[in-house]
C-alpha atoms as a PDB file:
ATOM      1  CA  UNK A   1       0.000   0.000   0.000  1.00  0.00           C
ATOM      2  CA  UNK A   2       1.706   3.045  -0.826  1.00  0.00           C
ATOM      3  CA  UNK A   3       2.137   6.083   1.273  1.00  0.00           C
ATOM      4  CA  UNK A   4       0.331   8.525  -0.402  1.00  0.00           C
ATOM      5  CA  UNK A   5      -1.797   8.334  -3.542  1.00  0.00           C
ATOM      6  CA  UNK A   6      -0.381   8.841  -6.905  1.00  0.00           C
ATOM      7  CA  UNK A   7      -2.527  12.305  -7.485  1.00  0.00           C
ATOM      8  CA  UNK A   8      -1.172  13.108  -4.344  1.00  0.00           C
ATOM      9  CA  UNK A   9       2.152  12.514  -5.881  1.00  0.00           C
ATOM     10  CA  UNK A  10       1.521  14.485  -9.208  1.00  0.00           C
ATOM     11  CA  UNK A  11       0.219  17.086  -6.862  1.00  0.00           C
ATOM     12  CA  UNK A  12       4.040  17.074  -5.063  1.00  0.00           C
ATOM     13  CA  UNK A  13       6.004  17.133  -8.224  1.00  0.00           C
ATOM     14  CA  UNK A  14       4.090  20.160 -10.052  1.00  0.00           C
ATOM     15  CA  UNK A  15       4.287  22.642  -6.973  1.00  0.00           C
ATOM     16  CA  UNK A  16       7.723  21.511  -6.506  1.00  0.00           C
ATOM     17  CA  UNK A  17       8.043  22.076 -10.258  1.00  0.00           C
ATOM     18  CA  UNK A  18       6.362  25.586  -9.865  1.00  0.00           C
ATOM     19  CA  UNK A  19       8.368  26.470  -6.821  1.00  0.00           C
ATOM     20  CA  UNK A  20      11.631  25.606  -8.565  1.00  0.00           C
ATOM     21  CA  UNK A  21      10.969  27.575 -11.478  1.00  0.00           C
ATOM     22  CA  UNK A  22       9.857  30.552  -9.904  1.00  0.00           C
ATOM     23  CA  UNK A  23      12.940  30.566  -7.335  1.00  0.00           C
ATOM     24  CA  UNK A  24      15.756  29.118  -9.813  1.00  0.00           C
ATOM     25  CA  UNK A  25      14.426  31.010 -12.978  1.00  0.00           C
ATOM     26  CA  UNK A  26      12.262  33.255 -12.089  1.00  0.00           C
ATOM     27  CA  UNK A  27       9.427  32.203 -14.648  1.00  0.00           C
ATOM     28  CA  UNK A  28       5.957  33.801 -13.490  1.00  0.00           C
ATOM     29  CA  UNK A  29       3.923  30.937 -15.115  1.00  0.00           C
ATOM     30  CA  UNK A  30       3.923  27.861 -16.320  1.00  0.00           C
ATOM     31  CA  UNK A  31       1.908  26.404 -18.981  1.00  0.00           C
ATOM     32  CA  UNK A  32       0.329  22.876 -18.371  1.00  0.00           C
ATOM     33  CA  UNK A  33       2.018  21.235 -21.337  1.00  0.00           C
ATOM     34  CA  UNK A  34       5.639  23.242 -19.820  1.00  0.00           C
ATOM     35  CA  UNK A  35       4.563  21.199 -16.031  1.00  0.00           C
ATOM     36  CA  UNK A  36       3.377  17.916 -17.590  1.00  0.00           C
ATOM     37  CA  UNK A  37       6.840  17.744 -19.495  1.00  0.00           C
ATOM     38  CA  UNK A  38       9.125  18.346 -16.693  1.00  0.00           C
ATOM     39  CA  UNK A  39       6.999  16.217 -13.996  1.00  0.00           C
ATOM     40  CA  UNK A  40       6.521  12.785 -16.187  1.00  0.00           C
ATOM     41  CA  UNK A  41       2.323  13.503 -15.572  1.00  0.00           C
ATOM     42  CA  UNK A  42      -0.054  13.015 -18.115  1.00  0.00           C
ATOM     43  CA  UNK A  43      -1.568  16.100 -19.482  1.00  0.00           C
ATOM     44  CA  UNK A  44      -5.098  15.451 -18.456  1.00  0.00           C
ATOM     45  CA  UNK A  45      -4.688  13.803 -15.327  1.00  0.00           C
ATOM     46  CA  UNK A  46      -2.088  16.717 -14.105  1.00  0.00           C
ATOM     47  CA  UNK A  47      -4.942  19.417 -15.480  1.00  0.00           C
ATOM     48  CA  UNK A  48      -7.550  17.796 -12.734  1.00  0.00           C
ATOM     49  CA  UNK A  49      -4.694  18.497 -10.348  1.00  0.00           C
ATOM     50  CA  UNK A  50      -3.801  21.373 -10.519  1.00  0.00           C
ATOM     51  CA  UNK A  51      -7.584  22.692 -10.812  1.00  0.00           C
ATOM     52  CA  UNK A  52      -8.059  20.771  -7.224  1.00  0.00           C
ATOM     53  CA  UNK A  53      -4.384  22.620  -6.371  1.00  0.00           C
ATOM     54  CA  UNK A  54      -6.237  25.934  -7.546  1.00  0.00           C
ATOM     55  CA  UNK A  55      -9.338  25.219  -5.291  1.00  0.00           C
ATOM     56  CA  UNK A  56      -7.222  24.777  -2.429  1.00  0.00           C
ATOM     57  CA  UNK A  57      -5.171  28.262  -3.024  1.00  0.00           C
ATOM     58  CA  UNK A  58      -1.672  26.383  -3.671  1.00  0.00           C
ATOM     59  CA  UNK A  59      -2.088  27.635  -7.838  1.00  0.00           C
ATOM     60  CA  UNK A  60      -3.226  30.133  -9.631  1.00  0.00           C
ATOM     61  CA  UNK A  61      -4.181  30.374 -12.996  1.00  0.00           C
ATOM     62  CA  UNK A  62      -4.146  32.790 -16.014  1.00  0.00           C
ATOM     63  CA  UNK A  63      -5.571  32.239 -18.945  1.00  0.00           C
ATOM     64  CA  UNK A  64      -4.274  33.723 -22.398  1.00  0.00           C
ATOM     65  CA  UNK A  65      -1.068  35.043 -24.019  1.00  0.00           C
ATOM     66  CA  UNK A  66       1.251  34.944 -21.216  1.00  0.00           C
ATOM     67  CA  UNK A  67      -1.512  32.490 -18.941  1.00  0.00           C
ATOM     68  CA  UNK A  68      -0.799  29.354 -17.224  1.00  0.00           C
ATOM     69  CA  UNK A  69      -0.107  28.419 -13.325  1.00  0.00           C
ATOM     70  CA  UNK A  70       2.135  29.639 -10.477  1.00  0.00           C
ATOM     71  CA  UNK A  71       2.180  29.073  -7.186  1.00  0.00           C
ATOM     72  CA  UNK A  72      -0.736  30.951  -4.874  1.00  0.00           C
ATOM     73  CA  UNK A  73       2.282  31.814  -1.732  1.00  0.00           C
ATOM     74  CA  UNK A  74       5.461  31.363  -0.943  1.00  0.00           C
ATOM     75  CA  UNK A  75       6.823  27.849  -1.161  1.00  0.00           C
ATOM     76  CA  UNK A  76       7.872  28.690   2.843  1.00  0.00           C
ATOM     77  CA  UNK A  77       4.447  28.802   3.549  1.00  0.00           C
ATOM     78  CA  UNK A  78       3.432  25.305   1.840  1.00  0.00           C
ATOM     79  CA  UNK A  79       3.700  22.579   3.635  1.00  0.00           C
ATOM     80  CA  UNK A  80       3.959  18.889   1.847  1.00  0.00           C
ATOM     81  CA  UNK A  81       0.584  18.210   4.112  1.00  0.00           C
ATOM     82  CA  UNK A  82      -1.618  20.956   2.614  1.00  0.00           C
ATOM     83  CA  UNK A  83      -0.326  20.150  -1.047  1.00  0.00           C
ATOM     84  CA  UNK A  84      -1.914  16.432  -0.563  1.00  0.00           C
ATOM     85  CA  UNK A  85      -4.391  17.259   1.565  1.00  0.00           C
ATOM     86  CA  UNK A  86      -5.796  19.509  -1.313  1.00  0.00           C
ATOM     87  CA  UNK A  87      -6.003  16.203  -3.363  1.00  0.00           C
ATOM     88  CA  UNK A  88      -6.472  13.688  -1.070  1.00  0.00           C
ATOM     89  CA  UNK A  89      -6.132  12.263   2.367  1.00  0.00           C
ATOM     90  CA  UNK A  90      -3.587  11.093   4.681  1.00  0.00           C
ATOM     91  CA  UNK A  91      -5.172   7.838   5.386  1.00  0.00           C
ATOM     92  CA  UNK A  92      -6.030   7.348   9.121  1.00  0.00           C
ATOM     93  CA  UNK A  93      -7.605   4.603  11.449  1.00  0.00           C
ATOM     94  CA  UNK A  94     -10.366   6.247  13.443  1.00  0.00           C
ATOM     95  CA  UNK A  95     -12.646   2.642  13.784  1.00  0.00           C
ATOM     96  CA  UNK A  96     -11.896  -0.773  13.681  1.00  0.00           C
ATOM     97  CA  UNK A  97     -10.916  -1.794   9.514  1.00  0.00           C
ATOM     98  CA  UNK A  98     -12.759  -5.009  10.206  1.00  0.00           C
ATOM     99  CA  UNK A  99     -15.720  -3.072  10.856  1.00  0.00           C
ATOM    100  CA  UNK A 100     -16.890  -5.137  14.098  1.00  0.00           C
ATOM    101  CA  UNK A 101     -18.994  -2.642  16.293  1.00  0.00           C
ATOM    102  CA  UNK A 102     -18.188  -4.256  19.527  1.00  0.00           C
ATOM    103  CA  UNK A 103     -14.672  -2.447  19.095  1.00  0.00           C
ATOM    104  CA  UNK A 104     -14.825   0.104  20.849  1.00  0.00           C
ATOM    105  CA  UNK A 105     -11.177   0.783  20.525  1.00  0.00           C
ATOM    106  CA  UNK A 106      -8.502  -0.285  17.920  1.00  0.00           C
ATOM    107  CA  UNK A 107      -6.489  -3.245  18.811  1.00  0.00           C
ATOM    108  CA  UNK A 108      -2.902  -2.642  19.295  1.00  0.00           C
ATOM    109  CA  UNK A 109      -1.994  -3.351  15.923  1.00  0.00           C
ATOM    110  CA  UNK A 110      -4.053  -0.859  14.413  1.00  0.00           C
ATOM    111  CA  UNK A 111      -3.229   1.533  17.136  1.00  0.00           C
ATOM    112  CA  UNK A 112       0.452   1.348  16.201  1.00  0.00           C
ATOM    113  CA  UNK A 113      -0.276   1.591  12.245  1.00  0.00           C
ATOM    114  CA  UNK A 114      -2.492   4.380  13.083  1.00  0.00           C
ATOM    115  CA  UNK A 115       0.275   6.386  15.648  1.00  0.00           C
ATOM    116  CA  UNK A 116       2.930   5.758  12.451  1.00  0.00           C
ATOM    117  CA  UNK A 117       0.506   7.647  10.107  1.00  0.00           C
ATOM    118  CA  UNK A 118       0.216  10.419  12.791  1.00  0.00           C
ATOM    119  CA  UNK A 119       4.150  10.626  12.672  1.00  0.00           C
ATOM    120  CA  UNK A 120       4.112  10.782   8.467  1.00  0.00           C
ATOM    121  CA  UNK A 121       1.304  13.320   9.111  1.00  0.00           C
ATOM    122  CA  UNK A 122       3.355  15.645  11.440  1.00  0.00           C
ATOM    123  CA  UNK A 123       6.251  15.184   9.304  1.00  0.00           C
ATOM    124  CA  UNK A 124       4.357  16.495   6.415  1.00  0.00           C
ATOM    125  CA  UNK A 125       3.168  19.468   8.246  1.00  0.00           C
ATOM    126  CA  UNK A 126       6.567  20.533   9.519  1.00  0.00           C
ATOM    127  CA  UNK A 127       8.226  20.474   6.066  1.00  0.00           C
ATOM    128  CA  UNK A 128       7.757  23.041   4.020  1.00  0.00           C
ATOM    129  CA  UNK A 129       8.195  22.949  -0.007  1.00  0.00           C
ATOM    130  CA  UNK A 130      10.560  25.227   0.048  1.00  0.00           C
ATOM    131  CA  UNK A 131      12.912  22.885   2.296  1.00  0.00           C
ATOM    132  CA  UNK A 132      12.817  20.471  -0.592  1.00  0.00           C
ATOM    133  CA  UNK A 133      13.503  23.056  -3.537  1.00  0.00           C
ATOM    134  CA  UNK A 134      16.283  24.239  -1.408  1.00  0.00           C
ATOM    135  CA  UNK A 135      17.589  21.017  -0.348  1.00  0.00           C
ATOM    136  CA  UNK A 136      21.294  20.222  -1.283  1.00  0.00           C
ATOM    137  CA  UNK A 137      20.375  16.739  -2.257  1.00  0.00           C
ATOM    138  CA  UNK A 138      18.184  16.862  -5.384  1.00  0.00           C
ATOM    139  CA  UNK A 139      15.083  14.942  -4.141  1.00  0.00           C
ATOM    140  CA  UNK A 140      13.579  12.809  -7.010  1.00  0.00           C
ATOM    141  CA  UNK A 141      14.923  14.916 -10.115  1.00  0.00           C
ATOM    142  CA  UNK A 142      12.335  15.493 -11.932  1.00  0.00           C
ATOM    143  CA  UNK A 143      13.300  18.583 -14.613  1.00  0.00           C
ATOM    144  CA  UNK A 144      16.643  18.897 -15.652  1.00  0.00           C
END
């Protein structure tokens, strides 16, 4: 089961795209086709993300000559958590999986998977995108 979900993934790669570009090269936009070629996303699949990225303030978009998406804030003020939280969810257990309504509690396996995806959630909320544009050890090279 992976860690996150692969929109949640896409999501990642085109704000780290857009955050690299705007620091490194100061572009003020990127077009969708410009994004899907440096990030290995489909076109269509990385449009539906970035319009959910949009909803959730991380993008903007222009249309027209000129048009296409940038990043909302500053990349210190993203965190990895609210890029794919604005896609999709960390999953959590809340109830027992086996749906059994006599548990009242989780058992203490699910307690400890749960507690480890409270400690991927926190660690996603303390790092910032900017920490991995700016990190000295390229992290999943992506545009070149």
């Amino acid at each position: 089961m992976p860690l996150i979900s692969q929109t949640a993934e896409y999501a990642l790669r085109a704000v780290v795209h857009l955050a690299r570009t705007t620091l490194h090269e100061g572009a003020p936009s990127q077009t969708l086709s410009q994004i899907a070629g440096a990030t290995q996303v489909p076109p269509d699949y990385l449009s539906k993300v970035l319009q959910q990225l949009t909803r959730a303030e991380i993008t903007s978009s222009q249309r027209g000559i000129g048009g296409g998406f940038k990043l909302s804030r500053a990349p210190e003020t993203i965190s990895i958590y609210d890029v794919v939280n604005s896609v999709d969810s960390i999953p959590r257990i809340r109830s027992c999986p086996l749906g059994i309504e006599a548990h009242q509690h989780l058992c203490p396996l699910h307690k400890k998977l749960d507690a480890a995806m409270a400690h991927v959630e926190q660690a996603f909320q303390e790092t910032m995108v900017a920490d991995l544009v700016s990190s000295k050890t390229t992290l999943c090279q992506i545009d070149s």
